[in-house]
Protein backbone atom coordinates (compact mmCIF):
# COMPACT_ATOMS: atom_id res chain seq x y z
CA UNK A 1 -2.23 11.67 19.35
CA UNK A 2 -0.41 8.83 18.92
CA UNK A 3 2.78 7.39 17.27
CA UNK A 4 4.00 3.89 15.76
CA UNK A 5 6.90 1.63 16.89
CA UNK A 6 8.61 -0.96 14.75
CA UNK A 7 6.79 -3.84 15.33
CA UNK A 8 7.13 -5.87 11.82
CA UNK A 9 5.70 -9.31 11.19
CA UNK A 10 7.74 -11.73 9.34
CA UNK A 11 6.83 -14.30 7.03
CA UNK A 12 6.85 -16.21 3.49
CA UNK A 13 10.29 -17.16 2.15
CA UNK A 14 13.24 -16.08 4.46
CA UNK A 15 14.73 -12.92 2.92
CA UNK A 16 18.22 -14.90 1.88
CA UNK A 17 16.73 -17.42 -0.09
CA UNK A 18 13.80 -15.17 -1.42
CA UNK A 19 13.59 -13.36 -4.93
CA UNK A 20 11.88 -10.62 -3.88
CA UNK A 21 9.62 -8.97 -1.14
CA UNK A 22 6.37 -7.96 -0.30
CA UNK A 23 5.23 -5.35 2.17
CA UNK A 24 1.74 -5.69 3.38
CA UNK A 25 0.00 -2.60 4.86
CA UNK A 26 -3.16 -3.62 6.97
CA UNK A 27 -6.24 -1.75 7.33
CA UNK A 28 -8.10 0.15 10.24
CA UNK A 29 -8.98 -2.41 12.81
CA UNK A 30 -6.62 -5.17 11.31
CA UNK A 31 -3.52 -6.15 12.06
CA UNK A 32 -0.57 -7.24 10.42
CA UNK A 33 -1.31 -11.18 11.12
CA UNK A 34 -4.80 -10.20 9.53
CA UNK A 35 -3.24 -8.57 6.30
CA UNK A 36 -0.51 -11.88 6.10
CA UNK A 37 -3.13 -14.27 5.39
CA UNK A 38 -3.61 -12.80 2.25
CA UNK A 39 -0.36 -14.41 1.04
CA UNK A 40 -1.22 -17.65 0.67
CA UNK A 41 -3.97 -16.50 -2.20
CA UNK A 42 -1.29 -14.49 -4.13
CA UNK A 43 1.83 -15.69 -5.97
CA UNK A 44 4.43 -15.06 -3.58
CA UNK A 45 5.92 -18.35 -2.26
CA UNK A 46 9.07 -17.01 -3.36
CA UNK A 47 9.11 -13.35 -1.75
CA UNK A 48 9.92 -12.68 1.78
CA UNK A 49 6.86 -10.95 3.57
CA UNK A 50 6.86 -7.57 5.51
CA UNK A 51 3.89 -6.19 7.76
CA UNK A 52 4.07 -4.00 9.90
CA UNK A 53 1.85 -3.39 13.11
CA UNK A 54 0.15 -0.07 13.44
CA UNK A 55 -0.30 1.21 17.02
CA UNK A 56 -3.84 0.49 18.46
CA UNK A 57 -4.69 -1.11 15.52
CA UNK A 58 -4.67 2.35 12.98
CA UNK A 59 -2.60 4.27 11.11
CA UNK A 60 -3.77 7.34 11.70
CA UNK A 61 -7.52 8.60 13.61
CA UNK A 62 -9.63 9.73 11.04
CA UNK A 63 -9.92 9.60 7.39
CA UNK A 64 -7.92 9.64 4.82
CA UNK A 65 -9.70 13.14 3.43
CA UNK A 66 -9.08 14.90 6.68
CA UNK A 67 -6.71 17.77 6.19
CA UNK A 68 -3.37 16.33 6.63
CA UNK A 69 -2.57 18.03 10.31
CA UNK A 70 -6.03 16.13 11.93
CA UNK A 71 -4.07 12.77 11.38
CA UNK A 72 -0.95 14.29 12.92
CA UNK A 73 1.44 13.20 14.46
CA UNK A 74 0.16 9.09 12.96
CA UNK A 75 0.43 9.89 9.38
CA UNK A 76 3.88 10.65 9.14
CA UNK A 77 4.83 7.88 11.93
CA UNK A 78 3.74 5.29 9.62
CA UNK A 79 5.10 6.66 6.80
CA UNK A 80 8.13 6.60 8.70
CA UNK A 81 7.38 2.78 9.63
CA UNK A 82 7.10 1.88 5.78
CA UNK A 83 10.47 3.56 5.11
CA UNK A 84 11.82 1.56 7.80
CA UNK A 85 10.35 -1.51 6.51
CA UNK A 86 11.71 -0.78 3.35
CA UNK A 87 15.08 0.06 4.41
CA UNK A 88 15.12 -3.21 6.30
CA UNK A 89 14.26 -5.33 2.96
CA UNK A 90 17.22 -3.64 1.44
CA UNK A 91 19.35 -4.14 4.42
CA UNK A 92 18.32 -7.93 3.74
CA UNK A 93 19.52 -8.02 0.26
CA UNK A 94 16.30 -7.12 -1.45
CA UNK A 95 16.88 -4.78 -4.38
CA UNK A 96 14.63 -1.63 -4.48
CA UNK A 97 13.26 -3.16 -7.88
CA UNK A 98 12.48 -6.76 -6.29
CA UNK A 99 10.37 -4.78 -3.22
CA UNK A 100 6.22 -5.03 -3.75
CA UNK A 101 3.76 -3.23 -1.84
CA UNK A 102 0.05 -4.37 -0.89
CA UNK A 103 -2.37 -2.89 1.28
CA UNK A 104 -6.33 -2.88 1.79
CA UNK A 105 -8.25 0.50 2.98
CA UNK A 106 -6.63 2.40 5.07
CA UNK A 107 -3.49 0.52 3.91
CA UNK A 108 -4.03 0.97 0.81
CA UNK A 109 -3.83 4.74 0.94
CA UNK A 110 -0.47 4.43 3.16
CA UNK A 111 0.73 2.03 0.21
CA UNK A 112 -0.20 4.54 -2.06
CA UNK A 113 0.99 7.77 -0.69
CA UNK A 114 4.15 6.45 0.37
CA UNK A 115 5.35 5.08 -3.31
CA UNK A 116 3.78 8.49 -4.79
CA UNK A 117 6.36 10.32 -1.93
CA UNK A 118 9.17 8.07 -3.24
CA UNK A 119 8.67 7.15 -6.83
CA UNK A 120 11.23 5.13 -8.15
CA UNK A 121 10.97 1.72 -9.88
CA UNK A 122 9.71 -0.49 -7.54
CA UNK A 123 8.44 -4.05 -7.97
CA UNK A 124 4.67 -3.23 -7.87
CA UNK A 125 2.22 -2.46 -5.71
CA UNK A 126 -1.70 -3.10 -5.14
CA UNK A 127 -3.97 -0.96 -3.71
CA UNK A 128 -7.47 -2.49 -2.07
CA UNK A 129 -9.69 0.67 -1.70
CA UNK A 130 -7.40 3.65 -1.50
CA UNK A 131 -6.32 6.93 -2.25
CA UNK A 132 -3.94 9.44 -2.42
CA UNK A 133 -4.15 10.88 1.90
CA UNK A 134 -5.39 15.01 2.62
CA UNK A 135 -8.29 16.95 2.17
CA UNK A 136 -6.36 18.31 -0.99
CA UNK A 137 -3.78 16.58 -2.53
CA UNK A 138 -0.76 18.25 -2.19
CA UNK A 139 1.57 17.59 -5.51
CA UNK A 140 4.49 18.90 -4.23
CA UNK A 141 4.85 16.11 -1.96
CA UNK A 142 4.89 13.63 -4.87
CA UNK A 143 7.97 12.99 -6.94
CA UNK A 144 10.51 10.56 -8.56
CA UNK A 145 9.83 8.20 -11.64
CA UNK A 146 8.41 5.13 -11.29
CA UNK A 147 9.80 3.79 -14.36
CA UNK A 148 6.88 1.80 -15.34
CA UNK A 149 6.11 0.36 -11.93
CA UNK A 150 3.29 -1.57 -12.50
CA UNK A 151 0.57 -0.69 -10.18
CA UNK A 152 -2.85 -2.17 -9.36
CA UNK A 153 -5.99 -0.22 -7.51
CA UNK A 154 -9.45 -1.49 -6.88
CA UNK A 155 -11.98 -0.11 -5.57
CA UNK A 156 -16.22 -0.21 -5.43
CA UNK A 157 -18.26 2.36 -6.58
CA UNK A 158 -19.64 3.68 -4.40
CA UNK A 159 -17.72 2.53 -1.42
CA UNK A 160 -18.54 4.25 2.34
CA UNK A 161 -14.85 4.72 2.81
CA UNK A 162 -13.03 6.30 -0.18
CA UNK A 163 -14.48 8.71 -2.83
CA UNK A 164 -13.92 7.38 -6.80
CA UNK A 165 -13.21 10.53 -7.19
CA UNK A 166 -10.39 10.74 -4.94
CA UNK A 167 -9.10 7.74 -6.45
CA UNK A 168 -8.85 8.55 -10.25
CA UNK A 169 -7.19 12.04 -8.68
CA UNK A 170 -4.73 9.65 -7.58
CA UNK A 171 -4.09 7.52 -10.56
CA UNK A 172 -3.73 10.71 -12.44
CA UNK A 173 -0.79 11.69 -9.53
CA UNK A 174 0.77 8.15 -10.11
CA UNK A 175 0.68 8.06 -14.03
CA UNK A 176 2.09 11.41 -14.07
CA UNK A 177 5.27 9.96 -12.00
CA UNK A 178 5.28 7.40 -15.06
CA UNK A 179 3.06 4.40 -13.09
CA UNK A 180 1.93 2.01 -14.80
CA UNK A 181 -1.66 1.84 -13.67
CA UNK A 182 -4.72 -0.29 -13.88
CA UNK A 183 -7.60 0.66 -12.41
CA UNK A 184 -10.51 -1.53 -11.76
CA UNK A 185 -13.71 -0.38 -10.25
CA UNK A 186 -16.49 -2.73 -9.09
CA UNK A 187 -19.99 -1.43 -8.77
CA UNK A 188 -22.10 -1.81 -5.50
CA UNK A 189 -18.93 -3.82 -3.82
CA UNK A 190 -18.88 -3.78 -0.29
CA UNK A 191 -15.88 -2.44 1.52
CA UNK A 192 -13.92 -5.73 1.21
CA UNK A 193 -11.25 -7.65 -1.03
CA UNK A 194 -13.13 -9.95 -3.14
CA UNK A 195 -11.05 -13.25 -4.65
CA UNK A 196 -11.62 -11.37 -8.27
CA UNK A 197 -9.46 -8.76 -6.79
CA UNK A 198 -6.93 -11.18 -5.43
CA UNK A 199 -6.93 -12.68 -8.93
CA UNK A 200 -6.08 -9.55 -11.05
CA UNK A 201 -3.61 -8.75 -8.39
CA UNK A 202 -1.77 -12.04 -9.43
CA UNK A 203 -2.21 -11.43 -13.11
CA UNK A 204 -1.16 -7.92 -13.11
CA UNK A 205 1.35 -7.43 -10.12
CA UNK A 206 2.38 -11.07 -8.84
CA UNK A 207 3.52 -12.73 -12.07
């Protein structure tokens, strides 16, 4: 089993002239470069960008409804890499309240579990086709108050990759930690990020 190293790509505005940043989680088989593109549909010329690299191209081996110790050691490496990424915003003069998160499939459930792990009141965060990660959420691993962090989760019904289910479960866990959530589900999308998405995602996060 595998771990993750640093590797962070850089872009948008640089972080001493920027007004806020944006940490962009890609997906299984992606990369970072692949997840950056996004940026130039969203309403972020002023934000400095984050994305991290995952190690052979995945966060962690199998799905995100495993039981937690399958997608060991990899799951908690790259929750460890978002942390870093985060502390590295702040360490650029970013406050905690100025730092967004993005992040499409398998992304999107690292962007989600990591914010439910550290709730506090973030910028926002958007969440292409994800969930809350483990065969069984565990709620004791969730805490902190979002203060009305707005956040954004889309998702198709029924996608191959992530249960509805699964994600209402997890917009219950997030409003409970006083999220702000919107939830918008798409029927018979394909397991993609459509520019409708992109679009609420600049109405409700990126304002």
């Amino acid at each position: 089993m595998y771990k993750h190293s640093k590797q962070i790509s850089i872009g948008g505005v640089p972080a001493a002239n920027a007004k806020a940043a944006l940490i962009m989680i890609h997906g299984r088989g992606a990369s970072a470069d692949d997840i950056m593109r996004l940026a130039s549909r969203l309403n972020v010329k002023d934000m400095a960008l984050y994305a991290p690299q995952a190690t052979n191209n995945s966060w962690y081996p199998y799905s995100f409804m495993a039981p937690v110790q399958e997608n060991e050691p990899a799951l908690s490496s790259a929750l460890d890499v978002i942390d870093q990424v985060v502390e590295q915003a702040i360490a650029d003069g970013i406050s905690t309240d100025k730092i967004y998160f993005l992040g499409f499939s398998q992304g999107a459930c690292l962007t989600l579990e990591y914010i439910a792990r550290n709730a506090k009141r973030f910028g926002g965060a958007v969440a292409f086709t994800g969930g809350l990660i483990g065969e069984e959420l565990e709620l004791k691993n969730y805490g902190g108050d979002f203060a009305a962090t707005p956040v954004l989760i889309t998702t198709g019904d029924p996608d191959a990759h992530v249960p509805l289910s699964r994600v209402k479960e997890s917009v219950d866990v997030l409003k409970g930690l006083n999220a702000n959530v919107t939830l918008k589900v798409y029927k018979g999308r394909p397991h993609t990020i459509s520019f409708e998405e992109l679009s609420l995602a600049n109405e409700y996060i990126f304002l």
